[in-house]
Protein backbone atom coordinates (compact mmCIF):
# COMPACT_ATOMS: atom_id res chain seq x y z
CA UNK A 1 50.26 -105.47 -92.85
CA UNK A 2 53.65 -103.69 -92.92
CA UNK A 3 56.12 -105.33 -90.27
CA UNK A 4 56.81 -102.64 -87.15
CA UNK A 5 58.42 -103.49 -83.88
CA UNK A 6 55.68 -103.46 -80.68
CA UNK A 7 58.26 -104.06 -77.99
CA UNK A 8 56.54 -102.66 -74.62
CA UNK A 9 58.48 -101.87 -71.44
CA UNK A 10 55.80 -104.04 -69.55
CA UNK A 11 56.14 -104.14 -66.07
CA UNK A 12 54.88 -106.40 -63.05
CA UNK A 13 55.40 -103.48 -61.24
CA UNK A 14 53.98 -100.42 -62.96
CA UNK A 15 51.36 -102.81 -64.99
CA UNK A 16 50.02 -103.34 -61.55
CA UNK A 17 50.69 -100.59 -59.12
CA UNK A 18 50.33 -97.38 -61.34
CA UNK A 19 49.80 -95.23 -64.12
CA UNK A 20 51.72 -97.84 -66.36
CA UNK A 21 53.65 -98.26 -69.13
CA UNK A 22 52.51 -96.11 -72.07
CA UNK A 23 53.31 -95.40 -75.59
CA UNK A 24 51.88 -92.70 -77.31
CA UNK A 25 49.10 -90.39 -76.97
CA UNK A 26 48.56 -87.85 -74.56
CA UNK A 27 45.97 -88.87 -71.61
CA UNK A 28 42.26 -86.89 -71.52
CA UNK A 29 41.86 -84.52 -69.01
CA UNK A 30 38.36 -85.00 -68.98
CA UNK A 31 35.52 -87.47 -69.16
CA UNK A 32 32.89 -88.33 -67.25
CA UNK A 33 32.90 -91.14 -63.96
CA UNK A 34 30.84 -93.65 -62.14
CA UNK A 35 32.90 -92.99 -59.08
CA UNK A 36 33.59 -89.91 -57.20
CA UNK A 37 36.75 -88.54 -56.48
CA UNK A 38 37.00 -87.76 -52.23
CA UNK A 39 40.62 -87.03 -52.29
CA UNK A 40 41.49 -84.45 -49.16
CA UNK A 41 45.06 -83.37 -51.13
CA UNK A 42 45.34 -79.58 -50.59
CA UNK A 43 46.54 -77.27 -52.95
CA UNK A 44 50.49 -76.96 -52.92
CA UNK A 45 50.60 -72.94 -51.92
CA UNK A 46 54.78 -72.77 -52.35
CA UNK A 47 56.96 -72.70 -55.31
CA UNK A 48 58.62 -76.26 -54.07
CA UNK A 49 55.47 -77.89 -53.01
CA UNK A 50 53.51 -80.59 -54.30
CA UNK A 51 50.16 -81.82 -52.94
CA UNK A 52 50.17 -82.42 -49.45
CA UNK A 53 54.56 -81.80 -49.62
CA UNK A 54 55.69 -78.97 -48.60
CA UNK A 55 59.17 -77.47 -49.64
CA UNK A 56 60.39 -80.14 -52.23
CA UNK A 57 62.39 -78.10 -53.64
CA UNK A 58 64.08 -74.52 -52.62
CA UNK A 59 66.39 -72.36 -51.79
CA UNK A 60 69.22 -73.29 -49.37
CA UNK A 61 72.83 -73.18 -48.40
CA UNK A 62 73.61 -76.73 -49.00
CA UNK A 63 77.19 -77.01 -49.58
CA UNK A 64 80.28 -79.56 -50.04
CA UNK A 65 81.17 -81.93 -53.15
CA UNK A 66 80.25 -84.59 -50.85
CA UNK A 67 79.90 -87.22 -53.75
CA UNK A 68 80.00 -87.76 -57.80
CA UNK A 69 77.98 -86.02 -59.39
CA UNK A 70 77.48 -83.13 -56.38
CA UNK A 71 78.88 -79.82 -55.96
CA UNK A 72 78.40 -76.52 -53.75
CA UNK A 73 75.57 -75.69 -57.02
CA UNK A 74 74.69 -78.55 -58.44
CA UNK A 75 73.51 -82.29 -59.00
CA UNK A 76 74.21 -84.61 -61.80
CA UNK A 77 71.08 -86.99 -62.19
CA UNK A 78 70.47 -89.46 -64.68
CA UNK A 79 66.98 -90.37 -66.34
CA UNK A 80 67.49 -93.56 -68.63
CA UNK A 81 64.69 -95.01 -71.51
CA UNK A 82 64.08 -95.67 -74.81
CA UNK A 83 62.30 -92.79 -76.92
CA UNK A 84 64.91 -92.86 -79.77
CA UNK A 85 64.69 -96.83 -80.59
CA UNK A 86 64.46 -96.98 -84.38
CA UNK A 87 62.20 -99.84 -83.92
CA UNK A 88 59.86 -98.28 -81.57
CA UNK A 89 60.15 -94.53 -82.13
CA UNK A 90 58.93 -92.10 -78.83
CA UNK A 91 58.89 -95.37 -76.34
CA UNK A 92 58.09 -94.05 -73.30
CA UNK A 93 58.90 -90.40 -74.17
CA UNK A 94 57.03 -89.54 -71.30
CA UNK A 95 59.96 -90.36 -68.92
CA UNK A 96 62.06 -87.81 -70.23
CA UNK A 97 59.34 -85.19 -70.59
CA UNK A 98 58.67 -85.50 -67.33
CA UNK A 99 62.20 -85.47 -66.00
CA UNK A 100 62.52 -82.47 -67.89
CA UNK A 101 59.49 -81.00 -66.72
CA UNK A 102 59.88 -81.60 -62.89
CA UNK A 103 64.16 -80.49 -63.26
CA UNK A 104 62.61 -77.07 -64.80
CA UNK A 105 59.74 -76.73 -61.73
CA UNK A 106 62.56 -77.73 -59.06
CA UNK A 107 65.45 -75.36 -60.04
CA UNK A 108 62.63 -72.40 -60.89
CA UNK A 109 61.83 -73.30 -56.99
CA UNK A 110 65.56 -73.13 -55.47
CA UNK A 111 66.82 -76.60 -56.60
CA UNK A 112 67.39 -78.72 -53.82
CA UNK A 113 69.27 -76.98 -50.70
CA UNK A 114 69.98 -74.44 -53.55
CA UNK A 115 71.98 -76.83 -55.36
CA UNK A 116 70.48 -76.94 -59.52
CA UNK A 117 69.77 -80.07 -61.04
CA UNK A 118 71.43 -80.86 -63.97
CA UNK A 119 69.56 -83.38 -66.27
CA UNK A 120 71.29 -86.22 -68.57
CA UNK A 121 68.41 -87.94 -70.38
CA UNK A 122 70.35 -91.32 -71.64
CA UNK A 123 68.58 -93.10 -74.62
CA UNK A 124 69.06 -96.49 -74.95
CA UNK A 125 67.11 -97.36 -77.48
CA UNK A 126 66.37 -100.25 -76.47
CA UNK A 127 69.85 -102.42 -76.85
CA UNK A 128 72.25 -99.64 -75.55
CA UNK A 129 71.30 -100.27 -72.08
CA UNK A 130 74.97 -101.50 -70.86
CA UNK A 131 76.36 -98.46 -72.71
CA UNK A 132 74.25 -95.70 -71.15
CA UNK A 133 75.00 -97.28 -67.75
CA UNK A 134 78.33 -97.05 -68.33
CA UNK A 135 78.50 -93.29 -69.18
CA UNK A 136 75.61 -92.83 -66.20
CA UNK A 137 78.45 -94.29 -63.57
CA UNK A 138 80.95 -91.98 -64.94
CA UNK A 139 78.91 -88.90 -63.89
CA UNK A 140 75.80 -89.16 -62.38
CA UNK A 141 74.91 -88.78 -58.66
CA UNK A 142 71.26 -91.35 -59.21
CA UNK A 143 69.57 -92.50 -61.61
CA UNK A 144 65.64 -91.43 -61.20
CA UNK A 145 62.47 -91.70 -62.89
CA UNK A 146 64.00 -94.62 -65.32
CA UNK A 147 62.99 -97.28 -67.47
CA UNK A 148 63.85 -99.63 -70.02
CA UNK A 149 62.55 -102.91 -71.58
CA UNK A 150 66.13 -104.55 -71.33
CA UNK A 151 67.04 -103.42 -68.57
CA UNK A 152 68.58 -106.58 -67.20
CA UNK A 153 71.24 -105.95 -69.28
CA UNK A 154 72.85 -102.70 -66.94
CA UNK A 155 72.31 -104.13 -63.56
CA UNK A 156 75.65 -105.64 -63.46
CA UNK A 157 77.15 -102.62 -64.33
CA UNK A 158 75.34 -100.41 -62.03
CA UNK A 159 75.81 -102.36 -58.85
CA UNK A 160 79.53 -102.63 -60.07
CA UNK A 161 79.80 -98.79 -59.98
CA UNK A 162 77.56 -98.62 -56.62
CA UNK A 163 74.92 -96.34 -58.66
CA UNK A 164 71.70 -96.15 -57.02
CA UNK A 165 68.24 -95.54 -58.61
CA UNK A 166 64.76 -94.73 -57.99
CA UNK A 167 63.16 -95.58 -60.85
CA UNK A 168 59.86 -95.18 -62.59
CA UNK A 169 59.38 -98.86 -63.34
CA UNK A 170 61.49 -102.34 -63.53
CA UNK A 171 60.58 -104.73 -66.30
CA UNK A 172 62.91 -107.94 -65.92
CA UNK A 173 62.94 -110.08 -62.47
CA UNK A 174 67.03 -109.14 -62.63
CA UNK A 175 66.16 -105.48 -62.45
CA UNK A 176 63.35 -105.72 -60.34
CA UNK A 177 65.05 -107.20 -57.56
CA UNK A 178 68.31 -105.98 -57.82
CA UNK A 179 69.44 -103.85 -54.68
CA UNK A 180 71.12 -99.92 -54.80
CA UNK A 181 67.66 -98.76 -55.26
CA UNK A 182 64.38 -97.75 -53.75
CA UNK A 183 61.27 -98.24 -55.37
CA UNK A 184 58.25 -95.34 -55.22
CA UNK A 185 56.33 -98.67 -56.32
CA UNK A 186 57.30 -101.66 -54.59
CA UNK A 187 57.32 -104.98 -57.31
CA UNK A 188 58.57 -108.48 -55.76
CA UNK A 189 58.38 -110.88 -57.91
CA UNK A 190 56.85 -113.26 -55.43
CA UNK A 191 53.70 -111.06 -55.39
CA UNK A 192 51.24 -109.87 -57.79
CA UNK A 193 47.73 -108.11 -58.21
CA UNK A 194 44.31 -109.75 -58.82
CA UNK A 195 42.38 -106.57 -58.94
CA UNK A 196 40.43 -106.86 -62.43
CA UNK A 197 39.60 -110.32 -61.76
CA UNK A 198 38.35 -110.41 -58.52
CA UNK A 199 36.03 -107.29 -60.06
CA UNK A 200 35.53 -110.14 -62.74
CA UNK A 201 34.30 -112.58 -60.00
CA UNK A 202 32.18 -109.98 -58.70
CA UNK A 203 30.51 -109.04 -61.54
CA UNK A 204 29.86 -112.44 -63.40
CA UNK A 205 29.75 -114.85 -60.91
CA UNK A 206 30.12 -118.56 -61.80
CA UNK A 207 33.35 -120.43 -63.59
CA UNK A 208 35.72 -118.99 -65.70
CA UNK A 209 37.78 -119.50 -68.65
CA UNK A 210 40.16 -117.25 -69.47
CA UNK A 211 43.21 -116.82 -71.85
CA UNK A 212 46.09 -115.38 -72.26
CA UNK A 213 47.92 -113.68 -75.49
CA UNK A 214 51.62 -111.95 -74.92
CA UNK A 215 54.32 -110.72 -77.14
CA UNK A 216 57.18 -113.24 -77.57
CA UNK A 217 59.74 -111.79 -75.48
CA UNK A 218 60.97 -113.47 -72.37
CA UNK A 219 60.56 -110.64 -69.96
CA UNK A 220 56.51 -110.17 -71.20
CA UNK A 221 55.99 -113.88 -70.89
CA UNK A 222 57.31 -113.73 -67.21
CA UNK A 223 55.00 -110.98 -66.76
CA UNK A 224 52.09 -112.98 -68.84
CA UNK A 225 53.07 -116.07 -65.97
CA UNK A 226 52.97 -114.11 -63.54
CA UNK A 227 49.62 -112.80 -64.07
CA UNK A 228 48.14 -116.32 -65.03
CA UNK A 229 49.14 -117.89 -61.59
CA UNK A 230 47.63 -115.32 -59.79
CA UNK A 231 44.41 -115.28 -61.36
CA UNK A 232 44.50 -119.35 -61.34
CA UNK A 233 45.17 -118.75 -57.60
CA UNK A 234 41.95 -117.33 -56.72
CA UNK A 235 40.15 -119.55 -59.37
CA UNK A 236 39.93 -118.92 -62.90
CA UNK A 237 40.64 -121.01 -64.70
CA UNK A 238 43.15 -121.07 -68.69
CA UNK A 239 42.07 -122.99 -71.29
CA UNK A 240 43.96 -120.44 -73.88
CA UNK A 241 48.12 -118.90 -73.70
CA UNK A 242 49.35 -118.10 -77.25
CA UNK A 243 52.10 -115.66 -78.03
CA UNK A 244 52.25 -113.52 -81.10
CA UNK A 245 55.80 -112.23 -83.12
CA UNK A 246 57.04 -109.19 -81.58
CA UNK A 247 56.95 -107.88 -84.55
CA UNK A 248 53.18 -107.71 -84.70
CA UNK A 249 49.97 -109.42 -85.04
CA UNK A 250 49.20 -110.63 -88.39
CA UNK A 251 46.06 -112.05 -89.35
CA UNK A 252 44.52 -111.07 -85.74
CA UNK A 253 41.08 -112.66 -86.92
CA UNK A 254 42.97 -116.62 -86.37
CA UNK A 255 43.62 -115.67 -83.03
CA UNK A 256 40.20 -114.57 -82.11
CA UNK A 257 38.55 -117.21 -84.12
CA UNK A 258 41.07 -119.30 -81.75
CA UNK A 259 40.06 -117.38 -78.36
CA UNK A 260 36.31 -118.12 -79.80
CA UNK A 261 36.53 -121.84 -80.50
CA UNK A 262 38.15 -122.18 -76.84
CA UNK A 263 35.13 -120.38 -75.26
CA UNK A 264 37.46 -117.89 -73.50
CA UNK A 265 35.12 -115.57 -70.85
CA UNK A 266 37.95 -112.73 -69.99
CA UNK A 267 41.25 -112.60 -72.20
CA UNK A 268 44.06 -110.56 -70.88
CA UNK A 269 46.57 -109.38 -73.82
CA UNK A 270 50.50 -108.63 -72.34
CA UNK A 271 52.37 -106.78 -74.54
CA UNK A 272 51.38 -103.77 -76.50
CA UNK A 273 48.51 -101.16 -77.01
CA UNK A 274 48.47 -101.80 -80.67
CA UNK A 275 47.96 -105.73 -80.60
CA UNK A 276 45.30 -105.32 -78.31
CA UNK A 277 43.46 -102.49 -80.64
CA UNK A 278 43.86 -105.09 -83.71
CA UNK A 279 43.01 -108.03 -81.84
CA UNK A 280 39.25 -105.68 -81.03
CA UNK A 281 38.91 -104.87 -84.70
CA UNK A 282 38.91 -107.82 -85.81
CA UNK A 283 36.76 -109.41 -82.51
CA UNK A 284 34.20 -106.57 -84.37
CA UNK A 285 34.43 -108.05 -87.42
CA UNK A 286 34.49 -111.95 -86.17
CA UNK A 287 31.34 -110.46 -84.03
CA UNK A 288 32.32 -112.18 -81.51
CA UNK A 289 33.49 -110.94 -78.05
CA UNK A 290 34.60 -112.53 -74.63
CA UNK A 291 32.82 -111.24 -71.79
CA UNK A 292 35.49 -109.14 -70.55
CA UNK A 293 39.18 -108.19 -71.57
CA UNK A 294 41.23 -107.43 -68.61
CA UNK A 295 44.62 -105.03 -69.07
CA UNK A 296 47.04 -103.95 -66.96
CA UNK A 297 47.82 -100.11 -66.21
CA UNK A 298 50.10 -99.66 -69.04
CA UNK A 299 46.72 -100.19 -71.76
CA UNK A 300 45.53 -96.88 -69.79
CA UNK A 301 46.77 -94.86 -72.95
CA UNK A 302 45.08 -92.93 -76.00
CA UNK A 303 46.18 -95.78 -78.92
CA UNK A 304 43.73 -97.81 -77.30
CA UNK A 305 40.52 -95.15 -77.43
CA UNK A 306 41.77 -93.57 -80.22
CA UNK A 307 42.94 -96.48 -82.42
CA UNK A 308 40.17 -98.71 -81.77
CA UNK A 309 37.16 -96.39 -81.27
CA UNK A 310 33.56 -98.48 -81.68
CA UNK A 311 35.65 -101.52 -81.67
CA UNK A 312 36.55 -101.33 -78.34
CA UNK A 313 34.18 -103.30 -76.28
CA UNK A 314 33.81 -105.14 -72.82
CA UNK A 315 37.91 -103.18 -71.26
CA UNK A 316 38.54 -102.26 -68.74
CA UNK A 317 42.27 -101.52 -67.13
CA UNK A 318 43.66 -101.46 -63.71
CA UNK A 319 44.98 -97.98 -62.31
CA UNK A 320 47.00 -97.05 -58.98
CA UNK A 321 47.04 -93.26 -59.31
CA UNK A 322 44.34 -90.90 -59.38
CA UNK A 323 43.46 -91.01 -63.32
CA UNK A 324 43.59 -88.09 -65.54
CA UNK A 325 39.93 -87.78 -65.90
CA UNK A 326 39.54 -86.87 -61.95
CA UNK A 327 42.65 -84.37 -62.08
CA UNK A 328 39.58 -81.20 -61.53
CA UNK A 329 38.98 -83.58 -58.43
CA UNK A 330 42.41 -84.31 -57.11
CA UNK A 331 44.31 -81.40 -56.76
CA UNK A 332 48.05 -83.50 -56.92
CA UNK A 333 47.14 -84.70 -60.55
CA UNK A 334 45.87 -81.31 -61.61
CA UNK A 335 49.31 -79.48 -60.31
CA UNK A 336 51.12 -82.46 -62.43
CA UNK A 337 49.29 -81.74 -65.36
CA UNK A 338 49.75 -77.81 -64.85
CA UNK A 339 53.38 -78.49 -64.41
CA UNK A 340 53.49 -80.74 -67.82
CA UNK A 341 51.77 -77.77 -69.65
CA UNK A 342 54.61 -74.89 -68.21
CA UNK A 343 57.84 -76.76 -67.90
CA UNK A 344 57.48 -79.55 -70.61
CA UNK A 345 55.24 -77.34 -73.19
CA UNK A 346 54.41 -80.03 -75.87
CA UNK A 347 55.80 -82.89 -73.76
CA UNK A 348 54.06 -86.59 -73.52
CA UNK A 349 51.38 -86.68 -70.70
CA UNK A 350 50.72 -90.44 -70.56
CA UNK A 351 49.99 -92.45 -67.73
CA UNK A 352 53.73 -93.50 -66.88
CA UNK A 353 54.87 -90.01 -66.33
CA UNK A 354 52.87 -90.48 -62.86
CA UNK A 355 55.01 -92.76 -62.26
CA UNK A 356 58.08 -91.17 -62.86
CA UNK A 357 56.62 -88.02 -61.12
CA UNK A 358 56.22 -90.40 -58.18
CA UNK A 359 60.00 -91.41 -58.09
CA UNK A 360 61.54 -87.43 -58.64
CA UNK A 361 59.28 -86.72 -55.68
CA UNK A 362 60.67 -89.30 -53.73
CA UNK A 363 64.11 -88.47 -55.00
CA UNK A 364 63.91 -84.52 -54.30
CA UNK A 365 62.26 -84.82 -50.63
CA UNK A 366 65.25 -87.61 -49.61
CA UNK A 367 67.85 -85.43 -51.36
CA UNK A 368 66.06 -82.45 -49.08
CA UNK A 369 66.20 -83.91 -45.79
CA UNK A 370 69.98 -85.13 -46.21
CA UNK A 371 70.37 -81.56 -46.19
CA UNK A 372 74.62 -80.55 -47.08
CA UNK A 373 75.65 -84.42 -46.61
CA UNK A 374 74.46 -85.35 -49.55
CA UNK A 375 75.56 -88.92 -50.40
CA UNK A 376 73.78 -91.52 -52.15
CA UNK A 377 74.24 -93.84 -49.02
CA UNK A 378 71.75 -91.24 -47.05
CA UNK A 379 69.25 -90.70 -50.53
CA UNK A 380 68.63 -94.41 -50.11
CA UNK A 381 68.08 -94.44 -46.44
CA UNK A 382 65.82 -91.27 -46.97
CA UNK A 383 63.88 -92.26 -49.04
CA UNK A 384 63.34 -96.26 -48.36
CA UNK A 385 61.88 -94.73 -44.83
CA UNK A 386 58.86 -93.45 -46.04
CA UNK A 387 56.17 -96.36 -44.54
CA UNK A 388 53.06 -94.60 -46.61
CA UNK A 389 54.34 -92.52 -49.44
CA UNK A 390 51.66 -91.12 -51.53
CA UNK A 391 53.13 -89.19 -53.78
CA UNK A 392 51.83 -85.58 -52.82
CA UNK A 393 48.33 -87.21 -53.14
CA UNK A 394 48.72 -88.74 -56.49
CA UNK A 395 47.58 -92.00 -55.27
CA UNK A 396 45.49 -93.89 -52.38
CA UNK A 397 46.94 -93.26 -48.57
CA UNK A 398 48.20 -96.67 -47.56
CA UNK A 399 48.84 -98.11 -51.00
CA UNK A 400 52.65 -97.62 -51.21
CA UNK A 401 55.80 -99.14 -48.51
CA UNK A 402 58.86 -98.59 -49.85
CA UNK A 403 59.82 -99.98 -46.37
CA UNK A 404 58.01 -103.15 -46.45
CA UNK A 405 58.67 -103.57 -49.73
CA UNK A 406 54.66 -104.41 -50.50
CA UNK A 407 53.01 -104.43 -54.08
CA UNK A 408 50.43 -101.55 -53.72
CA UNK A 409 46.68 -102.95 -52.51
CA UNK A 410 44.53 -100.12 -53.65
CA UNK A 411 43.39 -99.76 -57.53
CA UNK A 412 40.34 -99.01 -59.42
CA UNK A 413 38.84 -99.70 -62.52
CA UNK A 414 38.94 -98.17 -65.76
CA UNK A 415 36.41 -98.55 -68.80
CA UNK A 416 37.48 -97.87 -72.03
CA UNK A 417 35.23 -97.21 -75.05
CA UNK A 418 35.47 -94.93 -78.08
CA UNK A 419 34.64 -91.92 -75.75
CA UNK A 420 37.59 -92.56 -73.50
CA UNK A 421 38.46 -93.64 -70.14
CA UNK A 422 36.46 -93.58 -67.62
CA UNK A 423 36.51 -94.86 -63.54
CA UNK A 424 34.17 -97.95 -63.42
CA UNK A 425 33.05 -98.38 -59.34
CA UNK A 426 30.58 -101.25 -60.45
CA UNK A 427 33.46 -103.06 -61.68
CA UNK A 428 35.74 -102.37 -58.80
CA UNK A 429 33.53 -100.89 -56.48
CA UNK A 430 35.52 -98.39 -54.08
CA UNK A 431 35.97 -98.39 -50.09
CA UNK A 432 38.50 -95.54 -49.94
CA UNK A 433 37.87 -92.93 -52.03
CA UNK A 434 37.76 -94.12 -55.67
CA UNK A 435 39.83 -96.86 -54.94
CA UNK A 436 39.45 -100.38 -53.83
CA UNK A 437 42.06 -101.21 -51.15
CA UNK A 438 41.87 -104.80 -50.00
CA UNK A 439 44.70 -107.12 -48.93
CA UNK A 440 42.93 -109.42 -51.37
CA UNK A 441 43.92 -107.51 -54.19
CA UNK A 442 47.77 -108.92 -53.88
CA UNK A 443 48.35 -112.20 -54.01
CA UNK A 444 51.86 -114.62 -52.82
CA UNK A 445 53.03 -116.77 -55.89
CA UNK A 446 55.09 -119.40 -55.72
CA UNK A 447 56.59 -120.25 -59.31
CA UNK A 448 59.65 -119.71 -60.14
CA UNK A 449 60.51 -116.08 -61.28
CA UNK A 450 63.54 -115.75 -60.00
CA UNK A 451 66.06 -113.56 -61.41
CA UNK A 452 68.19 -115.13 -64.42
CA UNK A 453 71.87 -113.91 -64.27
């Protein structure tokens, strides 16, 4: 097979809590579900609202250069990722559309106070990270809406230049809990979610062997340990953890015959949509299957249903946000995907622009009630005060503390097959909504993750 890069910005975070990490594709709008949407989100009727938020963005009188990056007219915000990588063309492209999209919808509505957003979209393509953060604390107000797979590698620099951020997602322990920021999805690294496998437990009682296969790249193996002492926590139980080149899978059929000759029941695969679509076709042509394959939210992306068609069997992946597929039942995701199709024409709709979404919301309504003192010092204490933020509606009341600082407890299931995504209840079965909130779904770890400096 020719040789291609598959680095993934996976995330504790976002692979837990949200819409997730995505790659390529644009998500379905439409499909059909075993659960039912009760969402009570009403339609945004103003210009600056969104969902069940009123006045986001608007007119105003909000004046005073009051700090970098503000003026009496406008606000210099940053929006860092890695589309233009070489290796990994269009990573997470969906950031910046997005940013784009919601800068557009926000200045057409007033701005903020009547001050205009002005957008810097800052590749880093993937190993320019230091750079970009350099040039971002040389003129921008925030960072929002960000992400990068090595994004360790700015943190020093930020916190050096006091630059605060509310980003989309965090990938390494450094980023995730460094401090200047507030987080629309809270990610200690002492926590993590057990959602999929306590649906596992549920749905094929009995013991469990499980395994594990993750790209070779220290931040996705944390991620990959992570995961595997949470589900060991509540009792399955690993009798397979290989990694695979980050440069690909070659010869996929030797790991499944591996995965087979172990007698794996659920495999999770950390890392990349397109290892987990080759490791299927070859599972089809091995004809052999485990009983289920378990992903996190950033596998909720096209590649997978489009790529692997008939060959993918027995997935399912965790979700935090109302999916795409219930947008005609949740009027938040609906106005998100309106404002994609008018203000980002052509733009990526994946599954991680909800997240960034998410942290522009959070950004705009802080920014909003700090009203002509705008300083990043009151941004932060804004918007770390909201004790259930829900995005407009985009996700589950309750499931998000930026206060507490508590990984998310409501999720449901997604199925994927050849047809597409769609919301699995017997899998996860829901008590609020479409979503299964339990305090069970979040479990305390106690390796060692700690950030490496």
């Amino acid at each position: 097979m020719t040789k291609r890069l598959t680095l993934v910005a996976v995330i504790a975070s976002v692979a837990m809590v949200a819409g997730a990490c995505s790659r390529g594709g644009s998500a379905s709008t439409a499909g059909s579900t075993s659960g039912k949407a009760t969402s009570t989100t009403a339609a945004a009727s103003a210009p600056g609202d969104f969902g069940t938020l009123k006045a986001v963005c608007g007119p105003g009188s909000a004046k005073g250069a009051t700090d970098q990056g503000v003026t009496d007219t406008s606000i210099d915000i940053g929006t860092m990722s890695d589309p233009g990588a070489a290796a990994a063309p269009g990573l997470n492209q969906e950031l910046f559309d997005t940013a784009k999209a919601f800068t557009t919808w926000c200045n057409n509505a007033g701005g903020i106070n009547g001050r205009k957003i002005t957008l810097h979209l800052r590749d880093a393509k993937l190993f320019e990270v230091a750079a970009r953060t350099v040039e971002a604390c040389g003129q921008d107000f925030v960072e929002v809406g960000n992400g990068t797979a090595f994004d360790d590698s700015g943190v020093d620099q930020r916190l050096k230049c006091k630059l605060p951020e509310i980003p989309a997602y965090e990938n390494s322990p450094k980023a995730t809990e460094s401090t200047l920021k507030v987080e629309p999805n809270s990610s200690p690294v002492e926590q993590e979610q057990v959602a999929l496998y306590r649906g596992y437990q549920q749905k094929f009682p009995g013991s469990v062997k499980q395994g594990f296969l993750v790209g070779n790249l220290a931040p996705i193996i944390v991620t990959k340990d992570r995961f595997r002492e949470a589900s060991e926590k509540i009792g399955f139980n690993t009798v397979y953890d290989e990694t695979y080149p980050i440069t690909g899978i070659d010869n996929p059929q030797s790991y499944v015959q591996r995965m087979k000759d172990k007698g794996i029941d659920v495999l999770t695969e950390v890392g990349d949509p397109t290892a987990l679509v080759a490791l299927e076709k070859a599972m089809q042509t091995v004809g052999w299957y485990p009983k289920a394959i378990l992903q996190a939210a950033n596998f909720y992306d096209q590649i997978v249903v489009k790529n692997g068609a008939d060959a993918i069997t027995n997935t399912w992946v965790v979700d935090g946000y109302y999916p795409f597929e219930l947008a005609s039942q949740n009027p938040a995701t609906q106005q998100y995907l309106d404002i994609m199709k008018t203000d980002a024409p052509g733009g990526k709709v994946a599954a991680l622009g909800l997240n960034a979404w998410d942290a522009w919301l959070l950004f705009a309504t802080a920014a909003r009630d700090c009203g002509s003192t705008l300083t990043r010092d009151c941004v932060l204490q804004k918007a770390g005060a909201h004790s259930d933020w829900t995005a407009g509606g985009l996700k589950a009341p309750g499931s998000t503390d930026p206060v507490v600082r508590q990984m998310p407890q409501c999720y449901l299931a997604l199925k994927a097959t050849a047809q597409g995504f769609t919301v699995d209840a017997s899998f996860l079965a829901p008590n609020q909504g479409v979503f299964n909130c339990d305090p069970a779904n979040v479990v305390k770890l106690t390796g060692n993750y700690a950030p490496k400096s």
